[in-house]
PDB file of N, CA and C in Angstrom:
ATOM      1  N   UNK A   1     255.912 152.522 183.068  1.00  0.00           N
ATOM      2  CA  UNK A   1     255.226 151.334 183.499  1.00  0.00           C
ATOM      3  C   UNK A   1     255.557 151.078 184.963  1.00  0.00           C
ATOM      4  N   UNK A   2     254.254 151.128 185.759  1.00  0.00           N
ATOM      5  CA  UNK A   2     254.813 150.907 186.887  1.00  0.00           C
ATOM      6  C   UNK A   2     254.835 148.945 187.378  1.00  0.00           C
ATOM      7  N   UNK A   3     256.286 148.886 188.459  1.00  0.00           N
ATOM      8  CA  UNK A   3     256.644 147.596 188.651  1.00  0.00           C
ATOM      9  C   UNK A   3     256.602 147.403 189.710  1.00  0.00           C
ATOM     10  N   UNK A   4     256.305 146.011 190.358  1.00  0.00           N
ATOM     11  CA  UNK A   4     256.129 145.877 192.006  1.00  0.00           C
ATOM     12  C   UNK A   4     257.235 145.040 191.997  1.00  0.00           C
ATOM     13  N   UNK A   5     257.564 144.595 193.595  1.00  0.00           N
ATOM     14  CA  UNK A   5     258.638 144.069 193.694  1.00  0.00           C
ATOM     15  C   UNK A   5     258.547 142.389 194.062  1.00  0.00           C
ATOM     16  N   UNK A   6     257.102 142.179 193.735  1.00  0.00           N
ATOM     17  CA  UNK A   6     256.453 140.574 193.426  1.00  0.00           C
ATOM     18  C   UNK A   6     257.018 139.572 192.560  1.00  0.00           C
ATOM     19  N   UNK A   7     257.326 138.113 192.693  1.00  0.00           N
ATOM     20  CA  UNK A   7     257.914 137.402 191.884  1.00  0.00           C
ATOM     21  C   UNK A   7     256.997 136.334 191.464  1.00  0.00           C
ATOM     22  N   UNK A   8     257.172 136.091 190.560  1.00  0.00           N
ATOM     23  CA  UNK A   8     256.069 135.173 189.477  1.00  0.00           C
ATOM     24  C   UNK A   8     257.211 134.199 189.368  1.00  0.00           C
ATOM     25  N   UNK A   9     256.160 133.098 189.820  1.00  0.00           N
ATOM     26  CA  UNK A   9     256.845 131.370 189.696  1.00  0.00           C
ATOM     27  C   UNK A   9     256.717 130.849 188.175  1.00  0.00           C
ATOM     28  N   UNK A  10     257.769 130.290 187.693  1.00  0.00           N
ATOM     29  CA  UNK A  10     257.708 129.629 186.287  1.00  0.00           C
ATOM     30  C   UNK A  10     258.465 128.447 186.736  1.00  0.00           C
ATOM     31  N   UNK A  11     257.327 127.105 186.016  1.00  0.00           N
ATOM     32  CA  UNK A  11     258.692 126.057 185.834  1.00  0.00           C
ATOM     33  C   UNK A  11     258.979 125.295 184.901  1.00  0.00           C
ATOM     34  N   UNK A  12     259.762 125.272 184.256  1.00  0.00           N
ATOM     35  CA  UNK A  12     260.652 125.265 182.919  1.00  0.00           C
ATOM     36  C   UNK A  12     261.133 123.591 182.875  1.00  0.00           C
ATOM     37  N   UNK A  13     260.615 122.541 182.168  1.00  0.00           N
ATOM     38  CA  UNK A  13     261.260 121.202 181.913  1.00  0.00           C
ATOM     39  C   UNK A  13     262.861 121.833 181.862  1.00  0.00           C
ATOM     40  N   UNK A  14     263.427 120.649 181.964  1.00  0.00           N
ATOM     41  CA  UNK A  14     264.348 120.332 182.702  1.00  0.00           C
ATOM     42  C   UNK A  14     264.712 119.100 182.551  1.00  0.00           C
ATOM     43  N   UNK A  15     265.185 118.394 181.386  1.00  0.00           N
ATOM     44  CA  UNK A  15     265.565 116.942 181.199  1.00  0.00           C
ATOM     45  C   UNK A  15     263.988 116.247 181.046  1.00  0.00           C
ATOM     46  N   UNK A  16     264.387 114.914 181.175  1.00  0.00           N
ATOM     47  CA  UNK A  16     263.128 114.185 180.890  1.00  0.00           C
ATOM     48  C   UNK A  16     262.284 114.161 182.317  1.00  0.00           C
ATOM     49  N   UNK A  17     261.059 114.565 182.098  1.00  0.00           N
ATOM     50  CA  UNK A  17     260.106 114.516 183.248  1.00  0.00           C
ATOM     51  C   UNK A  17     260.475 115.299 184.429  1.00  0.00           C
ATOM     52  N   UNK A  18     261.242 116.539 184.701  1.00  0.00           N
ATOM     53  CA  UNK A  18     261.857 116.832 185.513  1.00  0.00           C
ATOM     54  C   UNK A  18     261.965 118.242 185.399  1.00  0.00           C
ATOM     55  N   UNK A  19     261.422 119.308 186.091  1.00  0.00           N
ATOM     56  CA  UNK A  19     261.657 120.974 186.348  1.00  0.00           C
ATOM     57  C   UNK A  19     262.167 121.154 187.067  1.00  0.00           C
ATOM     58  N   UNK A  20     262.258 122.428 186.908  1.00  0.00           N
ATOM     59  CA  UNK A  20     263.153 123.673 187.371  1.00  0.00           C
ATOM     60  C   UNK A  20     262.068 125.008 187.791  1.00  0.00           C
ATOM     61  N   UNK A  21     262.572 125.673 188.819  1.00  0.00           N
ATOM     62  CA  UNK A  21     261.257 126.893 188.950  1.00  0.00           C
ATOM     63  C   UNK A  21     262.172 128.267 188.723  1.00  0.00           C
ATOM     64  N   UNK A  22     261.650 129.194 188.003  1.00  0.00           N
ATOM     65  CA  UNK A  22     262.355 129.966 188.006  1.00  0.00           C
ATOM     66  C   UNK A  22     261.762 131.343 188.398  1.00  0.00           C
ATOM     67  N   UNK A  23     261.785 131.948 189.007  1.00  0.00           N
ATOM     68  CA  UNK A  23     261.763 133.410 189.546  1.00  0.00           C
ATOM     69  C   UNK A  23     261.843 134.329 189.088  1.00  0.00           C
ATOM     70  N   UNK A  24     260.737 135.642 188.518  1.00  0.00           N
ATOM     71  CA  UNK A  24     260.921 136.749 187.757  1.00  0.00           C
ATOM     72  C   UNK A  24     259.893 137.461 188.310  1.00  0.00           C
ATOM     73  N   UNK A  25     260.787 138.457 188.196  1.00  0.00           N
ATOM     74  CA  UNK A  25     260.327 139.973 188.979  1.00  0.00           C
ATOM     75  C   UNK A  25     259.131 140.813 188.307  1.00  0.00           C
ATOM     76  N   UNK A  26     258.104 140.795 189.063  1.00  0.00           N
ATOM     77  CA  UNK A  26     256.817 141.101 187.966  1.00  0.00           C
ATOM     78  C   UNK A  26     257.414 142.529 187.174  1.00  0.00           C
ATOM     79  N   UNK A  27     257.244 142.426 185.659  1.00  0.00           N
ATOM     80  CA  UNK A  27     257.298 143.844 184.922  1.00  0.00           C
ATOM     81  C   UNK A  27     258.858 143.281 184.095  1.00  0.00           C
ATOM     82  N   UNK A  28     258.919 142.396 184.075  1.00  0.00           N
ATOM     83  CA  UNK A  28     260.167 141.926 183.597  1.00  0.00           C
ATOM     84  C   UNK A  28     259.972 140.728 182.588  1.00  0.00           C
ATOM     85  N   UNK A  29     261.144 140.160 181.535  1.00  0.00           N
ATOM     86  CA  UNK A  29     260.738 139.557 180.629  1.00  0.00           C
ATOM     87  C   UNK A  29     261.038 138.347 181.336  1.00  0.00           C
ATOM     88  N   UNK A  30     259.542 136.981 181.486  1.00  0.00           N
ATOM     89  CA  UNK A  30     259.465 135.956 181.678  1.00  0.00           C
ATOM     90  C   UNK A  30     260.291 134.998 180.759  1.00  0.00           C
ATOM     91  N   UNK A  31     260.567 133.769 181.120  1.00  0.00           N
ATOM     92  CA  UNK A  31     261.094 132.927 179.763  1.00  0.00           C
ATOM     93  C   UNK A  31     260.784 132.482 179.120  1.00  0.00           C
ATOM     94  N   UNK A  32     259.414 132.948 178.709  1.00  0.00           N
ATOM     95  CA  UNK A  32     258.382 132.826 177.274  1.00  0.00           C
ATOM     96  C   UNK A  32     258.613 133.815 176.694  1.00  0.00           C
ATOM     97  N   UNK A  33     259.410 135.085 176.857  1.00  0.00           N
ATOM     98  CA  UNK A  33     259.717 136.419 175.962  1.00  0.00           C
ATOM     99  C   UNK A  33     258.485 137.600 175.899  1.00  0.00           C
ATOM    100  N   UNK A  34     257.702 137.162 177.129  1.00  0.00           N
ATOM    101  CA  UNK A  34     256.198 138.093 177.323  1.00  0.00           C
ATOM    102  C   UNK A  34     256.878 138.448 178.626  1.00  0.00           C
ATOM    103  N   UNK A  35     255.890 139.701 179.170  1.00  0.00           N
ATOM    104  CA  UNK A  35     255.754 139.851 180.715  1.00  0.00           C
ATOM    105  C   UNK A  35     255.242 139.403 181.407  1.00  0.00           C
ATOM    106  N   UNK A  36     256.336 139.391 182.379  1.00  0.00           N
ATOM    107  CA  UNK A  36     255.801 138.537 183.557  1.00  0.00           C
ATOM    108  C   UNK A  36     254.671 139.450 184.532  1.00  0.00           C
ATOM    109  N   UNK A  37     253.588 139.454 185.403  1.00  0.00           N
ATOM    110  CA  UNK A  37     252.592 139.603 185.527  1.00  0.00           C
ATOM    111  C   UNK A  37     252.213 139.194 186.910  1.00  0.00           C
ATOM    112  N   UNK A  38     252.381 139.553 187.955  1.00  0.00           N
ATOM    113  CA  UNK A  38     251.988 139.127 189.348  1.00  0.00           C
ATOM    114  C   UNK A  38     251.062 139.006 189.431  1.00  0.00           C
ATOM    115  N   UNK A  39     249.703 138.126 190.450  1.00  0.00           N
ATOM    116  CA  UNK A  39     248.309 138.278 190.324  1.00  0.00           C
ATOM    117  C   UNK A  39     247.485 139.655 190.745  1.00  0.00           C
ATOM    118  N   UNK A  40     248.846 140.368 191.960  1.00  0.00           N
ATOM    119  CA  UNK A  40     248.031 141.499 192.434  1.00  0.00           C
ATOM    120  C   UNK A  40     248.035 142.322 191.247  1.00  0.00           C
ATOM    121  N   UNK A  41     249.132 142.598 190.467  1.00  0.00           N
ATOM    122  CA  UNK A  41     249.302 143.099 189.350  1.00  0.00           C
ATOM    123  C   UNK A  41     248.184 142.872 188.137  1.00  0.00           C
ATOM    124  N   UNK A  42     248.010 141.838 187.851  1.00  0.00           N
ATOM    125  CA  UNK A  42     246.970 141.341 187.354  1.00  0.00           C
ATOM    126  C   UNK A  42     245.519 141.318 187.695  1.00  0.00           C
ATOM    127  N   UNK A  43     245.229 141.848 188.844  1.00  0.00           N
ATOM    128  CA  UNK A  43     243.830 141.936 189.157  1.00  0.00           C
ATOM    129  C   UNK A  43     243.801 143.330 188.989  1.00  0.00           C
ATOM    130  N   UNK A  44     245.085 144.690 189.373  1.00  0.00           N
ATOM    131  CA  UNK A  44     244.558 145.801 189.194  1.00  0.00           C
ATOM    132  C   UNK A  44     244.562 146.560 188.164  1.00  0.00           C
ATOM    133  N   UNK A  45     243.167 147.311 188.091  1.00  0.00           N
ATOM    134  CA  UNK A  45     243.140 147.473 185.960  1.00  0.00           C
ATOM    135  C   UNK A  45     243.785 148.261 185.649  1.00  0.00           C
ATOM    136  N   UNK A  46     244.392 149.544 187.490  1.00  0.00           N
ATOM    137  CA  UNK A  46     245.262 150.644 186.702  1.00  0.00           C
ATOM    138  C   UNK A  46     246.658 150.031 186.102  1.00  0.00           C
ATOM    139  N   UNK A  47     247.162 149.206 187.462  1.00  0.00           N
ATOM    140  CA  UNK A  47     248.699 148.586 186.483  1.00  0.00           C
ATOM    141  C   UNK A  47     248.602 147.983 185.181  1.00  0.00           C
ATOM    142  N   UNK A  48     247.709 147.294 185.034  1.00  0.00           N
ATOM    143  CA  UNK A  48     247.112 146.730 184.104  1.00  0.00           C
ATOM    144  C   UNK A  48     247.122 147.569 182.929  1.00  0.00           C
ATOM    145  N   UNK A  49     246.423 148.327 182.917  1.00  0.00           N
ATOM    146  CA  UNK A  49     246.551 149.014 181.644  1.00  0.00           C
ATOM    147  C   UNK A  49     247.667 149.968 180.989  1.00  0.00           C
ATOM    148  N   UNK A  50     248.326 150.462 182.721  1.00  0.00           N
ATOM    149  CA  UNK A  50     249.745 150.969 182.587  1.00  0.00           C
ATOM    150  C   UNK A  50     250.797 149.974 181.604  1.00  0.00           C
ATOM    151  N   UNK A  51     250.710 148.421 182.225  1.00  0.00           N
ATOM    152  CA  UNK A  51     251.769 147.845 181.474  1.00  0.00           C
ATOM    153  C   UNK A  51     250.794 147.007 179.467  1.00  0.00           C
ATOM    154  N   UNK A  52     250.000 147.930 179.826  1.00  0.00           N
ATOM    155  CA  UNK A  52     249.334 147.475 178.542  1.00  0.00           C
ATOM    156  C   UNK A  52     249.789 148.634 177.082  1.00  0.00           C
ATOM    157  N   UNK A  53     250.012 149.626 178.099  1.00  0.00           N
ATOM    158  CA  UNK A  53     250.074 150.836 177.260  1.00  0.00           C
ATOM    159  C   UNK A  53     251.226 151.014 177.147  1.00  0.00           C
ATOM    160  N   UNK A  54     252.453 150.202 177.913  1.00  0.00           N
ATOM    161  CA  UNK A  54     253.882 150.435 177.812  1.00  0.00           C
ATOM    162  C   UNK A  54     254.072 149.149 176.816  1.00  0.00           C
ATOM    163  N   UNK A  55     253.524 148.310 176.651  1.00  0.00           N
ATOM    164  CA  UNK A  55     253.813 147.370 175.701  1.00  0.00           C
ATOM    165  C   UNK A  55     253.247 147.741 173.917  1.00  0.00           C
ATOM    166  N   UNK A  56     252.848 148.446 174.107  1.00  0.00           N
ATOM    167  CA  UNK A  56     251.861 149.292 172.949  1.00  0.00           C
ATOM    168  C   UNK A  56     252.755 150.151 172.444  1.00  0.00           C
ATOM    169  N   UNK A  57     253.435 150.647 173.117  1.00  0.00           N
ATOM    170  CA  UNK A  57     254.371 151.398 172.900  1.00  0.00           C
ATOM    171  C   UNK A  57     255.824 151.136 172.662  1.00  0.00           C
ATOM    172  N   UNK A  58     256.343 149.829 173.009  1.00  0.00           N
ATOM    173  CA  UNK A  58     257.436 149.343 172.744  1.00  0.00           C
ATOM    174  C   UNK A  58     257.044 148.908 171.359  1.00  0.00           C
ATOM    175  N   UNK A  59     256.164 148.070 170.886  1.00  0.00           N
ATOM    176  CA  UNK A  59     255.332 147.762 169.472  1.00  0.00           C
ATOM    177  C   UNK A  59     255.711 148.941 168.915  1.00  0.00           C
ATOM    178  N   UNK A  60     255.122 150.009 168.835  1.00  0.00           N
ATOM    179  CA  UNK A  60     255.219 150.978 168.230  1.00  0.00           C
ATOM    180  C   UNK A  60     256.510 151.479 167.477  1.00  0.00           C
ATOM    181  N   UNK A  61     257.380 151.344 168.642  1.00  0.00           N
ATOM    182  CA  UNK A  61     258.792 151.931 168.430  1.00  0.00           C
ATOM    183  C   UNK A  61     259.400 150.936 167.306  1.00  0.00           C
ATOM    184  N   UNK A  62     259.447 149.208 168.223  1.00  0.00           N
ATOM    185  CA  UNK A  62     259.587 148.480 166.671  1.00  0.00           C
ATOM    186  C   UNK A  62     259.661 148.739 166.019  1.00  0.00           C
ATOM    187  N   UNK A  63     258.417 148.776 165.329  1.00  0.00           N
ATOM    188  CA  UNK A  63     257.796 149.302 163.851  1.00  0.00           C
ATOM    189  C   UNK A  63     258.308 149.987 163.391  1.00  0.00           C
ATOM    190  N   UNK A  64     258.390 151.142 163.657  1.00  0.00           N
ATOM    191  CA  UNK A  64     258.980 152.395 162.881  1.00  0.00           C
ATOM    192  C   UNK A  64     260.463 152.080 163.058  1.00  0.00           C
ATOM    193  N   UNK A  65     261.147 151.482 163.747  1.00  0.00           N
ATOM    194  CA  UNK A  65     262.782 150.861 163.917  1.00  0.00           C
ATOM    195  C   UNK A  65     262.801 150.185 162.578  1.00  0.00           C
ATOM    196  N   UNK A  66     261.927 148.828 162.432  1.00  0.00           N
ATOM    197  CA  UNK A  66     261.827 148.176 161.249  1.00  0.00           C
ATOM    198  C   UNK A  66     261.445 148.935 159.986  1.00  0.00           C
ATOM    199  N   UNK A  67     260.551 149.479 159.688  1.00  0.00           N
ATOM    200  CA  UNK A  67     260.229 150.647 158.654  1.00  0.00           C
ATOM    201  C   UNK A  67     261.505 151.473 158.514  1.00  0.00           C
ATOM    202  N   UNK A  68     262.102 151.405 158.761  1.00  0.00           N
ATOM    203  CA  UNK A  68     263.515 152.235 158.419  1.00  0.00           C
ATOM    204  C   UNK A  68     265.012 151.273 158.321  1.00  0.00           C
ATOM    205  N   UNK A  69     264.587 150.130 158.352  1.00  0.00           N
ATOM    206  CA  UNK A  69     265.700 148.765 158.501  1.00  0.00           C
ATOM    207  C   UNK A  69     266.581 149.089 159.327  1.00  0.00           C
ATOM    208  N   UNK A  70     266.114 149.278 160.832  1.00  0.00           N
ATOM    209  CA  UNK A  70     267.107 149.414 161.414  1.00  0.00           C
ATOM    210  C   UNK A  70     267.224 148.075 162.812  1.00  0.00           C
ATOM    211  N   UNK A  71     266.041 147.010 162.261  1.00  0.00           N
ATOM    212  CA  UNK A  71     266.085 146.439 162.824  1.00  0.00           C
ATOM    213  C   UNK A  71     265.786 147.211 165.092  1.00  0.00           C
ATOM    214  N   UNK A  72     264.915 146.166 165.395  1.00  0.00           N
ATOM    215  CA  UNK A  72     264.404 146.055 167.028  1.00  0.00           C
ATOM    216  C   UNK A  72     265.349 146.283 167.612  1.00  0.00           C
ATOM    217  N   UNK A  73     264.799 147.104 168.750  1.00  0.00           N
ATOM    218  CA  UNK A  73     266.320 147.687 169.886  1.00  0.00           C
ATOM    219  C   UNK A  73     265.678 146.965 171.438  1.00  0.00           C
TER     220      UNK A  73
END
């Protein structure tokens, strides 16, 4: 999967009425537990489908991890 060295803004509550921004490196796990996703990244269909097909593939591995109870790595 290819990764750029772009950072995707998140901002995360933070007490009552009050955030925090947090910084993640596109191709990396955001703090929603998905990937994080730069816009240039996101507009181009080759990365795009690169990190579509690497996530397809982590799925995959799962599965057959779980199908054998060995539990997600």
């Amino acid at each position: 999967m290819e990764r750029c060295e772009n950072e995707v803004e998140y901002y995360i509550e933070s007490g009552f009425m009050n955030y925090k921004e947090i910084l993640t490196k596109c191709g990396y796990t955001n703090p929603y537990g998905k990937i994080a996703i730069c816009n240039e990244c996101l507009n181009n269909r080759d990365k795009l489908k690169s990190i579509r097909n690497h996530e397809e593939n982590v799925k995959a591995d799962n599965d057959w991890l779980k199908s054998c109870n060995w539990g997600e790595m």
